[in-house]
N, C-alpha and C. Protein backbone atom coordinates (compact mmCIF):
# COMPACT_ATOMS: atom_id res chain seq x y z
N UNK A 1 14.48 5.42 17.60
CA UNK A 1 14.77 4.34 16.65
C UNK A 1 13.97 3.11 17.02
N UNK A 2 13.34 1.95 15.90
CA UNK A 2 12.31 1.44 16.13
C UNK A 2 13.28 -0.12 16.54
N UNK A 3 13.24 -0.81 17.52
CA UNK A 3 14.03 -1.75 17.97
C UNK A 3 13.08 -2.63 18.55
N UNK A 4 11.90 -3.24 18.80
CA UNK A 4 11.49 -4.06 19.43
C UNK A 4 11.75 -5.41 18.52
N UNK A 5 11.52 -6.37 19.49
CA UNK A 5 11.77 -7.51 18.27
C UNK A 5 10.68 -7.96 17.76
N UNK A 6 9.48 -7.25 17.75
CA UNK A 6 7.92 -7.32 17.34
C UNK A 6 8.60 -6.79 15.81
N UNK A 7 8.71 -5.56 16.02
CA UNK A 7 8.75 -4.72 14.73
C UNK A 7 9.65 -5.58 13.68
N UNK A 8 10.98 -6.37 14.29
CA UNK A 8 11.28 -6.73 13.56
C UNK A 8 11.12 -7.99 12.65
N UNK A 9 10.65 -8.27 13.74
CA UNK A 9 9.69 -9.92 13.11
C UNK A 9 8.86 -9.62 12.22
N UNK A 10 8.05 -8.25 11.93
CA UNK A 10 7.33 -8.10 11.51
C UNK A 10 7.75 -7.62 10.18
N UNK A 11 9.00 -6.94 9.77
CA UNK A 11 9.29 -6.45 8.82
C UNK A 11 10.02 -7.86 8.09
N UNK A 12 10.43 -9.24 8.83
CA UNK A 12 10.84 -10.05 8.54
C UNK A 12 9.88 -11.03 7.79
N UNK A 13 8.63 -10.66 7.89
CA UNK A 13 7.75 -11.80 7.65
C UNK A 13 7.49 -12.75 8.36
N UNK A 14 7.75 -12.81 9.56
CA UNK A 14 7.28 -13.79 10.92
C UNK A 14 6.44 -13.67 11.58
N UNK A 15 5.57 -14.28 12.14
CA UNK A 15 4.43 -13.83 13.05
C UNK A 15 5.37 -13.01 14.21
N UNK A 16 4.10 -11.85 14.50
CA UNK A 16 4.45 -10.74 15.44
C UNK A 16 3.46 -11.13 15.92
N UNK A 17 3.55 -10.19 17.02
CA UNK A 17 2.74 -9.69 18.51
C UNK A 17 2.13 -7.91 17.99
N UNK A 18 0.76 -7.59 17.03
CA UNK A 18 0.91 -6.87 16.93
C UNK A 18 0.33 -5.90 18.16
N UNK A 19 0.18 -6.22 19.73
CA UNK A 19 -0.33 -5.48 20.69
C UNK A 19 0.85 -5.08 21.38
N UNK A 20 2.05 -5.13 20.95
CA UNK A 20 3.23 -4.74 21.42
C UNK A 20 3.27 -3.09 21.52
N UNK A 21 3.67 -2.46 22.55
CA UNK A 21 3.61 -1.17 22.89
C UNK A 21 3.84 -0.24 21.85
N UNK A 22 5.42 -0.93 21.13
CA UNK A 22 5.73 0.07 20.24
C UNK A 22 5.15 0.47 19.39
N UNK A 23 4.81 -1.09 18.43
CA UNK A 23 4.16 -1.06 17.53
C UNK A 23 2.58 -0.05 17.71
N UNK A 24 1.86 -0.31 18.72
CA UNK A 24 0.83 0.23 19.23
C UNK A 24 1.03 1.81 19.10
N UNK A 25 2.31 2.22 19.69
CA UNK A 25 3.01 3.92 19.59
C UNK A 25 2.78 4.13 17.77
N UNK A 26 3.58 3.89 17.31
CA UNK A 26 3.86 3.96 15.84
C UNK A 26 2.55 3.98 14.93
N UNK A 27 1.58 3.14 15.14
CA UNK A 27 0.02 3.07 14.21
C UNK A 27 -0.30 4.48 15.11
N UNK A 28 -0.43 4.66 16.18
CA UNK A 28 -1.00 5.66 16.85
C UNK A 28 -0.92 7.30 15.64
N UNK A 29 0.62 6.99 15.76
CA UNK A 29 1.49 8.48 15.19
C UNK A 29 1.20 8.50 13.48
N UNK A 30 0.67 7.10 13.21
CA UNK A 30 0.05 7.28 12.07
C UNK A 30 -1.42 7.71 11.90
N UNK A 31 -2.19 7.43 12.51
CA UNK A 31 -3.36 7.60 12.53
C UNK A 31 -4.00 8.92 13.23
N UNK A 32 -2.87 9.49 13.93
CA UNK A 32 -3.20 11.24 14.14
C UNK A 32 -2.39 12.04 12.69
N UNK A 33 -1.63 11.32 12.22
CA UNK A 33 -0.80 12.50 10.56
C UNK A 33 -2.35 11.97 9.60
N UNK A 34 -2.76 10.47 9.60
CA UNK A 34 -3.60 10.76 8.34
C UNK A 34 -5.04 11.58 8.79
N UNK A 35 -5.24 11.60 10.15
CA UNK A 35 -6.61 12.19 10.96
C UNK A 35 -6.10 13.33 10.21
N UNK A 36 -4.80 14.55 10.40
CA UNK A 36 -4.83 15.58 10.20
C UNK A 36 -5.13 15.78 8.66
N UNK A 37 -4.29 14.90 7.92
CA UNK A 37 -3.98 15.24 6.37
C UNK A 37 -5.22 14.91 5.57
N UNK A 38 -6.55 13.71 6.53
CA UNK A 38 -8.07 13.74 5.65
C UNK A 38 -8.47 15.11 5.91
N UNK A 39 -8.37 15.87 7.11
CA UNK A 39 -9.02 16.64 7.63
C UNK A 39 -8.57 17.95 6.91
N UNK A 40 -7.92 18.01 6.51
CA UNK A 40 -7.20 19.12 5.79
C UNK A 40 -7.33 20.16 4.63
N UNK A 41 -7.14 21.50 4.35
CA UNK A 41 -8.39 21.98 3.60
C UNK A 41 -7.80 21.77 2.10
N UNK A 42 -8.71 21.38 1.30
CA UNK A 42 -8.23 21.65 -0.54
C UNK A 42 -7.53 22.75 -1.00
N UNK A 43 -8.17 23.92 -0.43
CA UNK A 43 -6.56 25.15 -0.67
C UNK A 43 -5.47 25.46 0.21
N UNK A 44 -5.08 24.03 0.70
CA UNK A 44 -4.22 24.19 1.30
C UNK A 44 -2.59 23.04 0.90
N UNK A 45 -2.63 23.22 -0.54
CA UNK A 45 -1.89 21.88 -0.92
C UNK A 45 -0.61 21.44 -0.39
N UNK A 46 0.04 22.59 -0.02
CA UNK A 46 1.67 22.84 0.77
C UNK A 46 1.33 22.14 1.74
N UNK A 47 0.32 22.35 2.63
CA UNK A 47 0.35 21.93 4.05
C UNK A 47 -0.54 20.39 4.55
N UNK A 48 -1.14 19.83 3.20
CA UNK A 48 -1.35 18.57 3.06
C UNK A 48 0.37 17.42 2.51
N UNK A 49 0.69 18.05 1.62
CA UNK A 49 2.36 17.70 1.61
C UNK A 49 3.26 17.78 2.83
N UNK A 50 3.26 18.50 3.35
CA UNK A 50 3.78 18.53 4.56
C UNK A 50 3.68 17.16 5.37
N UNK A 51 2.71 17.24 5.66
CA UNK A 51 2.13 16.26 6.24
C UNK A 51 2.53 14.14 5.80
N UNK A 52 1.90 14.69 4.38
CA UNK A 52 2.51 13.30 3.57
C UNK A 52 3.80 12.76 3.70
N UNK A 53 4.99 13.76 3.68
CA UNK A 53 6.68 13.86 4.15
C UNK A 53 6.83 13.08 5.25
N UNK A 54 5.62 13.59 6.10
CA UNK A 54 5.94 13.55 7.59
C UNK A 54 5.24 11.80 8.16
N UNK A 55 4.39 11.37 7.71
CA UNK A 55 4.07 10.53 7.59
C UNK A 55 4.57 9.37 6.10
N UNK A 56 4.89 9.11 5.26
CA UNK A 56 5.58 8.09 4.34
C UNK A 56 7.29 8.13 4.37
N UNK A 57 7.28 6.69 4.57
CA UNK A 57 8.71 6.50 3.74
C UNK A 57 9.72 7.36 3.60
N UNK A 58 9.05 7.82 2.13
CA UNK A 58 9.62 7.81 0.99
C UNK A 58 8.74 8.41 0.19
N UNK A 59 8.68 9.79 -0.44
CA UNK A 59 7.89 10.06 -1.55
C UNK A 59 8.71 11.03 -2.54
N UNK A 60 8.64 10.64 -3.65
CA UNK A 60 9.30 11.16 -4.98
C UNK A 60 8.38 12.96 -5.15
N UNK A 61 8.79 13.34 -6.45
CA UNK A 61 8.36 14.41 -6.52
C UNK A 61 7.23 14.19 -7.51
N UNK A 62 6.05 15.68 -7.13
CA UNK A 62 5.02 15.52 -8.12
C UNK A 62 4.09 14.67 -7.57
N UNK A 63 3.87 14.01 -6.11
CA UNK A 63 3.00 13.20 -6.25
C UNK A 63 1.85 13.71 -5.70
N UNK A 64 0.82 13.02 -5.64
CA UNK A 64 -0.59 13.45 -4.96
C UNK A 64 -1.65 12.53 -4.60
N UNK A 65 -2.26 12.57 -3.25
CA UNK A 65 -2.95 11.43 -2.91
C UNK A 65 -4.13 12.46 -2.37
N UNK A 66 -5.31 12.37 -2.65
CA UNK A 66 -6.69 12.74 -2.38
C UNK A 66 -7.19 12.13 -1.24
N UNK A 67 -7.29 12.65 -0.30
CA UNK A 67 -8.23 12.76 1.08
C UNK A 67 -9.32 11.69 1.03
N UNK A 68 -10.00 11.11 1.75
CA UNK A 68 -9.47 10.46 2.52
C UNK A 68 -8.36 9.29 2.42
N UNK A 69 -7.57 9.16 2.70
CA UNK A 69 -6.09 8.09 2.65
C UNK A 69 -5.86 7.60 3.94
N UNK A 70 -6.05 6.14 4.12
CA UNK A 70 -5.21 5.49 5.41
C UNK A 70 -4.78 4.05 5.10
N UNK A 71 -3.93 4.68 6.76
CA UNK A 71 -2.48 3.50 6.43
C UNK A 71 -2.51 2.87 7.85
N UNK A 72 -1.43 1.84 8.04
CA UNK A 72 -1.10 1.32 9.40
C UNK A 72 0.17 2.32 9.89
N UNK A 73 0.92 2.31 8.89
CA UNK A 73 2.02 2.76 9.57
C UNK A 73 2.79 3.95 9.20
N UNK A 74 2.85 4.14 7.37
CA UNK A 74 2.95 4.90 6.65
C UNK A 74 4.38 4.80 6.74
N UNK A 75 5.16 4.82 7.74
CA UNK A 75 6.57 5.08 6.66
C UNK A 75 7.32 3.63 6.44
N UNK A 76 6.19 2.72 5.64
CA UNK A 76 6.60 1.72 5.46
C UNK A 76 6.64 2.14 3.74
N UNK A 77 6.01 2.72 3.53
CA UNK A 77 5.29 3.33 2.42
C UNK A 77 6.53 4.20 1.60
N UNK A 78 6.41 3.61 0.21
CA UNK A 78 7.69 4.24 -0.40
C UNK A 78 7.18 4.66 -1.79
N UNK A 79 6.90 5.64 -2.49
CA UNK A 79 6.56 6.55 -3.62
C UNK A 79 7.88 6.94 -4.71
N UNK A 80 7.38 6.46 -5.99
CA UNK A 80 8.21 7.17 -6.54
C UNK A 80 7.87 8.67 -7.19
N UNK A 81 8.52 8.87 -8.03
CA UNK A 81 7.49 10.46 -9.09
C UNK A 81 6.70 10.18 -9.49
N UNK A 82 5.74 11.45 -9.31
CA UNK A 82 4.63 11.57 -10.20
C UNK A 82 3.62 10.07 -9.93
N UNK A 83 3.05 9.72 -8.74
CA UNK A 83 2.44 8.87 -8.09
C UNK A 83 0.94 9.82 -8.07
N UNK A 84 0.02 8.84 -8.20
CA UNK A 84 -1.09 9.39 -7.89
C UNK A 84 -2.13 8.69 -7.35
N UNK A 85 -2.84 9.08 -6.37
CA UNK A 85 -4.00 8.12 -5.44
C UNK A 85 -4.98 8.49 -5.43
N UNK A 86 -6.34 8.11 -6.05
CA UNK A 86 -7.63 8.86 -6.15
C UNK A 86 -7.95 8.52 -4.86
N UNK A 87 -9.52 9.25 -4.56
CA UNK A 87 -9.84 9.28 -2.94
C UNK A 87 -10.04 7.75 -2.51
N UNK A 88 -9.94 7.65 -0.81
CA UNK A 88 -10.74 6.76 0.23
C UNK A 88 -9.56 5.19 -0.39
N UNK A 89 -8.33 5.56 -0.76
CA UNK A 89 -7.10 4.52 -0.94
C UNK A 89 -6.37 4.09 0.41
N UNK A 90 -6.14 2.74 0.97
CA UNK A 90 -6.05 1.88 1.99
C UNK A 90 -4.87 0.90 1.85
N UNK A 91 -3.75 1.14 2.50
CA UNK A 91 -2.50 0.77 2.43
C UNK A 91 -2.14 0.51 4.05
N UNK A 92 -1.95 -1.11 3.49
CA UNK A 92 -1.88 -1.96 5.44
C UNK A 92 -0.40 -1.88 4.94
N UNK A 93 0.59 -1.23 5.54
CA UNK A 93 1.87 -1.44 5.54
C UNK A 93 2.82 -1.98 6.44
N UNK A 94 2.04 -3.35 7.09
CA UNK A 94 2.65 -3.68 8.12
C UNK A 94 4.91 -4.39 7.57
N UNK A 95 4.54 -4.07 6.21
CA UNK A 95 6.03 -4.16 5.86
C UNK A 95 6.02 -3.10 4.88
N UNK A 96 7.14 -2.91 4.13
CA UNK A 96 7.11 -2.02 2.65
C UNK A 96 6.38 -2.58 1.55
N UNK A 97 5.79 -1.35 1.15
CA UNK A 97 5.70 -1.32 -0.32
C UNK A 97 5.93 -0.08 -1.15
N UNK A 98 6.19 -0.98 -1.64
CA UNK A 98 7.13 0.14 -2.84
C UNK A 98 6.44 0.56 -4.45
N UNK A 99 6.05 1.57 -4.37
CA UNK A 99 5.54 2.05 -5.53
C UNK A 99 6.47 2.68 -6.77
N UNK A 100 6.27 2.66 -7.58
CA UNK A 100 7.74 2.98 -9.20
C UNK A 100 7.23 4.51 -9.40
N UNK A 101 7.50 4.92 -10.24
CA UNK A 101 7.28 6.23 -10.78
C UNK A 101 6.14 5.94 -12.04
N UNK A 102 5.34 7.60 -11.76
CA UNK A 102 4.07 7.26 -13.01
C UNK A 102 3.03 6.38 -12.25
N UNK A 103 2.87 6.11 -11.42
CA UNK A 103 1.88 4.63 -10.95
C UNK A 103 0.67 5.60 -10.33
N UNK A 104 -0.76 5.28 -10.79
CA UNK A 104 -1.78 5.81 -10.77
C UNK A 104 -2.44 5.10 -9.91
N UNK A 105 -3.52 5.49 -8.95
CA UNK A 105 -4.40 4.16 -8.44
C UNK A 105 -5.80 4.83 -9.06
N UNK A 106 -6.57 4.40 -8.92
CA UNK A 106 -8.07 4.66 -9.45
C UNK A 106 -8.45 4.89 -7.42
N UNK A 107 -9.73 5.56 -7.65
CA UNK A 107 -10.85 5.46 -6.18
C UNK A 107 -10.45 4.13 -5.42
N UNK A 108 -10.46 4.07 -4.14
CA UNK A 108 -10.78 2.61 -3.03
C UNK A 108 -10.13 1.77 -3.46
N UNK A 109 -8.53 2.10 -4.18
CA UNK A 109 -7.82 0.74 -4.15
C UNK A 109 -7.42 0.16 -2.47
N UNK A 110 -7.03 -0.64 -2.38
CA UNK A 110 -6.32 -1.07 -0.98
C UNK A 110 -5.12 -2.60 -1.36
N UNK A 111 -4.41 -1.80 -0.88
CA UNK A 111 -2.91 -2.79 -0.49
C UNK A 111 -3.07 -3.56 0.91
N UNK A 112 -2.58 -4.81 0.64
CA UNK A 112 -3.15 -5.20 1.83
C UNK A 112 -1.05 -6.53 2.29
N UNK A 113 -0.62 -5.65 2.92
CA UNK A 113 0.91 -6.30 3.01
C UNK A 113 0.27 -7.12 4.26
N UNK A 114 -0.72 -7.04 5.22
CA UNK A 114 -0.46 -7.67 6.46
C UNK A 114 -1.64 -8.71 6.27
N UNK A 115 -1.07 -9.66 6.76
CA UNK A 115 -2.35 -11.20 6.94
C UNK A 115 -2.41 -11.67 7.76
N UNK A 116 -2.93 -12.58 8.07
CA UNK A 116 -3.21 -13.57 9.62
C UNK A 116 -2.95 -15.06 9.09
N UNK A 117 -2.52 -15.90 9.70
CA UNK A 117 -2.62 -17.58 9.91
C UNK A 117 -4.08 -18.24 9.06
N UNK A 118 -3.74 -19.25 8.42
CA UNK A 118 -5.09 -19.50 7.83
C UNK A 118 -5.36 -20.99 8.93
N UNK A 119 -4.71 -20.69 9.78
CA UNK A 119 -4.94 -21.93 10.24
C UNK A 119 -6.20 -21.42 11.69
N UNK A 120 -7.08 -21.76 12.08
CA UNK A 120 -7.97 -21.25 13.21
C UNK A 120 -7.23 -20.79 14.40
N UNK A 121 -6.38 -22.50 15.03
CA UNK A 121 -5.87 -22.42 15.84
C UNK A 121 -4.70 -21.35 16.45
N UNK A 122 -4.83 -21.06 15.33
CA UNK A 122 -3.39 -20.20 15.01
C UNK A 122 -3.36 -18.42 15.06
N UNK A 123 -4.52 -18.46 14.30
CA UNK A 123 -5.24 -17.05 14.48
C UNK A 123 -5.83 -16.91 15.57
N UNK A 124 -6.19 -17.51 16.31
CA UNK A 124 -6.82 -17.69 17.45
C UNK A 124 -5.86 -16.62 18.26
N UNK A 125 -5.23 -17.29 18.45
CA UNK A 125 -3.81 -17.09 19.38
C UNK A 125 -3.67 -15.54 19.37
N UNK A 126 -3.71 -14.91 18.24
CA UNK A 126 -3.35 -13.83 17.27
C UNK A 126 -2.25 -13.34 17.10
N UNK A 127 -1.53 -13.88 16.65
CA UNK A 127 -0.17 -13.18 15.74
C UNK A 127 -0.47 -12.43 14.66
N UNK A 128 0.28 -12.19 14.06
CA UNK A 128 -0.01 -11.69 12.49
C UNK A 128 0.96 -11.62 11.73
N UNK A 129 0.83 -11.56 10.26
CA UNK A 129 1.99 -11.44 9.12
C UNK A 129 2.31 -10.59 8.51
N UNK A 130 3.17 -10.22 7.71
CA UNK A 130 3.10 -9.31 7.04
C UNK A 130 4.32 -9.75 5.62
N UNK A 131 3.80 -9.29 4.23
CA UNK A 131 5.23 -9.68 3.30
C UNK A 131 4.95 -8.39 2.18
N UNK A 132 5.59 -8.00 1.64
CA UNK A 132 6.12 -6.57 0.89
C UNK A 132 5.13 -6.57 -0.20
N UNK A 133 4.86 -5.90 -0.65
CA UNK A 133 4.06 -5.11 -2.12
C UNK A 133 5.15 -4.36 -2.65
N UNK A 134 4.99 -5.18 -4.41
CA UNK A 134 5.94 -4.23 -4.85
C UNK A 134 5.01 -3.65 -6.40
N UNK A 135 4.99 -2.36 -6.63
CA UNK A 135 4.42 -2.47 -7.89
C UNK A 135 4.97 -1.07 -8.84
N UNK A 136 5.39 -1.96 -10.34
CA UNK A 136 6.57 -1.28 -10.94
C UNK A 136 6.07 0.05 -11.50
N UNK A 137 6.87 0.80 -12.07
CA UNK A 137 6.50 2.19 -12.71
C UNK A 137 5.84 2.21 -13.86
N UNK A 138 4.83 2.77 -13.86
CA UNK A 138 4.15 3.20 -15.18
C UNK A 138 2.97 2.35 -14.90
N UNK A 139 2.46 2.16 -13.80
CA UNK A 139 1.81 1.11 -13.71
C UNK A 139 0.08 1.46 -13.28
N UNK A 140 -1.02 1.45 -13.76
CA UNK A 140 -2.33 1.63 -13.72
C UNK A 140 -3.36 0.36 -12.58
N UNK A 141 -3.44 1.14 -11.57
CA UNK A 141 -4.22 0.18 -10.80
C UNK A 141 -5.98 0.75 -10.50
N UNK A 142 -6.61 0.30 -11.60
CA UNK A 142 -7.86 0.41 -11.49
C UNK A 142 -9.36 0.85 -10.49
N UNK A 143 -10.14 1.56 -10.01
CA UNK A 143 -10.74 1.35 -8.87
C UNK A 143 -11.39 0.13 -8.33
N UNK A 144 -11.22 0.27 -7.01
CA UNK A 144 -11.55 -0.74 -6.02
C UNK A 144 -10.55 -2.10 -6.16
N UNK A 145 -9.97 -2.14 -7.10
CA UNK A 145 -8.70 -2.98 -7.32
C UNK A 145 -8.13 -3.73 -5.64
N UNK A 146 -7.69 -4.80 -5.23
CA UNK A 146 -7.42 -5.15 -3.61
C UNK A 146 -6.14 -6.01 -4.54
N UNK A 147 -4.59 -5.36 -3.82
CA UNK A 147 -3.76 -6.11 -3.99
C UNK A 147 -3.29 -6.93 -2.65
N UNK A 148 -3.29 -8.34 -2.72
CA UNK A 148 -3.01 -8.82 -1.62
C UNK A 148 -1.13 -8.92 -0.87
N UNK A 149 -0.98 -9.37 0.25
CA UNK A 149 0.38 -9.85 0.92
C UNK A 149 1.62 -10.26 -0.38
N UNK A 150 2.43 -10.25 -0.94
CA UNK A 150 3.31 -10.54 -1.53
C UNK A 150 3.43 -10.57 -2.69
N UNK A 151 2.53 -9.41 -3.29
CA UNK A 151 2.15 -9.38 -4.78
C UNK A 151 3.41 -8.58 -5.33
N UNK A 152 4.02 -8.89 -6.30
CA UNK A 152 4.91 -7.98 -7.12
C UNK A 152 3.87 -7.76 -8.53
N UNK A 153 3.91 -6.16 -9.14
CA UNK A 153 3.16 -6.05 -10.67
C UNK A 153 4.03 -5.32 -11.15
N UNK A 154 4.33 -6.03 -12.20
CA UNK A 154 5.32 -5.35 -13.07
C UNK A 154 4.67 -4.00 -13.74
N UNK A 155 6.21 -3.75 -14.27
CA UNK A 155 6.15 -2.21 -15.06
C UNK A 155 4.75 -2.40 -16.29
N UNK A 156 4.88 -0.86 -16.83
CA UNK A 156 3.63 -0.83 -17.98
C UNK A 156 2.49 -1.66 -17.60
N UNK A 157 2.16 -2.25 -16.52
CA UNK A 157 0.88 -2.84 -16.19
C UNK A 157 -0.31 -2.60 -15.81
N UNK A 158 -1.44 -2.66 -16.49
CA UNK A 158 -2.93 -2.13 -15.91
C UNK A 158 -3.31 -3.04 -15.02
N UNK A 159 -3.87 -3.18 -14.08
CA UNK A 159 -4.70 -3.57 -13.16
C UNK A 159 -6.31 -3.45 -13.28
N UNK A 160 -7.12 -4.18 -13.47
CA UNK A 160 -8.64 -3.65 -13.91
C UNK A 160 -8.97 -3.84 -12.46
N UNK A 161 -9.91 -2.46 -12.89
CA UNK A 161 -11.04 -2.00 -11.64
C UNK A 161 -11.71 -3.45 -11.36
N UNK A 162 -11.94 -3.68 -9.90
CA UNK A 162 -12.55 -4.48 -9.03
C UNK A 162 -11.71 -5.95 -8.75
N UNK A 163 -10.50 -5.87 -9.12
CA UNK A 163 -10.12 -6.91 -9.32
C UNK A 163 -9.36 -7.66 -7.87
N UNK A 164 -9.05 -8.44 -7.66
CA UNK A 164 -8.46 -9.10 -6.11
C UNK A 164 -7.14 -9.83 -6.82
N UNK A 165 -5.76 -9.05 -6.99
CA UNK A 165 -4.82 -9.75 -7.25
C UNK A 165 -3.97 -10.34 -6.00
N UNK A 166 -4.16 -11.68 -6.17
CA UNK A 166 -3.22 -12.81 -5.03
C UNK A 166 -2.03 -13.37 -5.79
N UNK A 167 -1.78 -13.36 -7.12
CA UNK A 167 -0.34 -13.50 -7.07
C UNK A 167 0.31 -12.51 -8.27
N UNK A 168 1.46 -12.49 -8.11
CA UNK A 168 2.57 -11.68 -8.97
C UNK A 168 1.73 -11.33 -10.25
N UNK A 169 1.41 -10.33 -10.99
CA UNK A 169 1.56 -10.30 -12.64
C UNK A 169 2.42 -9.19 -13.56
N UNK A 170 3.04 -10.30 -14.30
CA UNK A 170 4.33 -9.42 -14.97
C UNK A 170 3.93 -7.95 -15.42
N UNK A 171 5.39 -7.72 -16.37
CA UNK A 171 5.09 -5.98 -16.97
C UNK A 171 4.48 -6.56 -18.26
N UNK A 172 4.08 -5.27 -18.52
CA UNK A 172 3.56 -5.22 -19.59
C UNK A 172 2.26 -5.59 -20.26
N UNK A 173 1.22 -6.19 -19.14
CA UNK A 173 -0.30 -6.69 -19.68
C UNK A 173 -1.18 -5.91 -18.89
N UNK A 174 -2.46 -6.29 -19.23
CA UNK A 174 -3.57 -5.84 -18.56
C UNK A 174 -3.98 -7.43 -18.29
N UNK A 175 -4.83 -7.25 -16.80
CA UNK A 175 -5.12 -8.34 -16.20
C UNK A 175 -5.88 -7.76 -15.08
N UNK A 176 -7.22 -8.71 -14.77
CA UNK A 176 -8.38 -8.56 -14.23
C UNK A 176 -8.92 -9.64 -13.99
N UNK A 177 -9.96 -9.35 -13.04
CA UNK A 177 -10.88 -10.25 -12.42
C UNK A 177 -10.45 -10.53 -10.95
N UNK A 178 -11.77 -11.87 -10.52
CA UNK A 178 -11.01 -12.23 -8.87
C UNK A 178 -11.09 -13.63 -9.28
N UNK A 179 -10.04 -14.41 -9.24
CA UNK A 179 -8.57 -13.94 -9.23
C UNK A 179 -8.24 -13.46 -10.61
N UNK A 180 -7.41 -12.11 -9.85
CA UNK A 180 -7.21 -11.41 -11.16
C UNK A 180 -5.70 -12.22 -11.57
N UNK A 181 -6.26 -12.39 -13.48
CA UNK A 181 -5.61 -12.90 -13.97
C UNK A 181 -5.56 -12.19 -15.14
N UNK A 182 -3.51 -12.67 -16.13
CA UNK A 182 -3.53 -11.72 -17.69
C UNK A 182 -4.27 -12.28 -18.49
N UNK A 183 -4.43 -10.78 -18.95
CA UNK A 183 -5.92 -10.90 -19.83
C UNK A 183 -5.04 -10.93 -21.16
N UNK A 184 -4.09 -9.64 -21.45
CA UNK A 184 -3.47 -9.87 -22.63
C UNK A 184 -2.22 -8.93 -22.54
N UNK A 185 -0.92 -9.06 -23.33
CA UNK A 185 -0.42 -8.20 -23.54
C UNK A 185 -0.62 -6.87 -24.07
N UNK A 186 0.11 -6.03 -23.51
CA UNK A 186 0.33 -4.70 -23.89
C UNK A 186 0.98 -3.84 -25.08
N UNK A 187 0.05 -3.59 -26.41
CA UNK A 187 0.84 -2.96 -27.39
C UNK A 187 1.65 -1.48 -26.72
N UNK A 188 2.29 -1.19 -27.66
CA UNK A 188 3.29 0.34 -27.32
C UNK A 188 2.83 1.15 -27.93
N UNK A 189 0.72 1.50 -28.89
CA UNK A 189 0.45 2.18 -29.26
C UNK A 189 -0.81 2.91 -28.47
N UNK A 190 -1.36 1.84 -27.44
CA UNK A 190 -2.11 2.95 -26.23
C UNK A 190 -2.65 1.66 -24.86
């Protein structure tokens, strides 16, 4: 059971110590499940699932994430149904994020829950941060798309390819650019 008070600072949103042993254990045990599960053969879909179980959260049914995939920690990582991750997708889960059901990513998206001090002095030092990703069901996140530290995206929402979202955008629009911003609402005919 994970008890340091690193980990928990860290799931709190407080600067951590991320050279703390445990924490150090835990990325480790992540980074030998995703070594195995890139490495893993295409006719072998049972035993790439396996793997995914064994490393996330939380994963719903129906889902599928394409090789290469890495994470910090992975079972910060929470899936609903029918989730899908095109290849070389990058999820810093130094807290949760939580994915809805239906939610697609395009190629080289990356979630990015963990940050550093913007202050020099501060980063210097090196602590680090971390605050939740949440993004709702039915939701289209574009390639190369970078969602940053504390983004919530609502339901029915597209995300356009290349875009750098730094704050919240509701359900129901499409929205793009850096900074990605709504572009327009979403009709209910495509």
């Amino acid at each position: 059971m994970t008890t340091s008070s690193e980990y928990n600072k860290m799931l709190a949103g407080e600067l951590y110590d991320s050279t703390d042993a445990e924490l150090k254990a835990l990325r480790l045990r992540a980074r030998n499940l995703t070594f195995r599960f890139n490495q893993s053969r295409p006719d072998k879909p049972e035993a790439r699932q396996e793997i995914l179980f064994e490393l996330l959260g939380a994963m719903g049914s129906d889902c599928y994430i394409e090789p290469p995939f890495y994470c910090d920690y992975g079972k910060h990582i929470h899936l609903g149904d029918h989730c899908y991750m095109n290849f070389n997708c990058v999820l810093l889960d130094c807290t949760h994020i939580h994915i809805g059901h239906h939610v697609m990513f395009g190629p080289c998206v990356q979630l990015y829950a963990a940050y550093h001090p913007l202050h020099a002095k501060k980063r210097i030092e090196g602590p680090e941060l971390a605050a939740p990703i949440r993004i709702g069901n039915n939701s289209w996140i574009g390639g190369g798309a970078l969602i940053c530290q504390g983004v919530e995206i609502g339901e029915n929402t597209t995300i356009g390819a290349g875009s750098v979202v730094t704050k919240s955008i509701p359900s129901n629009v499409f929205a793009a650019g850096n900074p990605c911003t709504v572009i327009r609402k979403l009709s209910h005919e495509y």
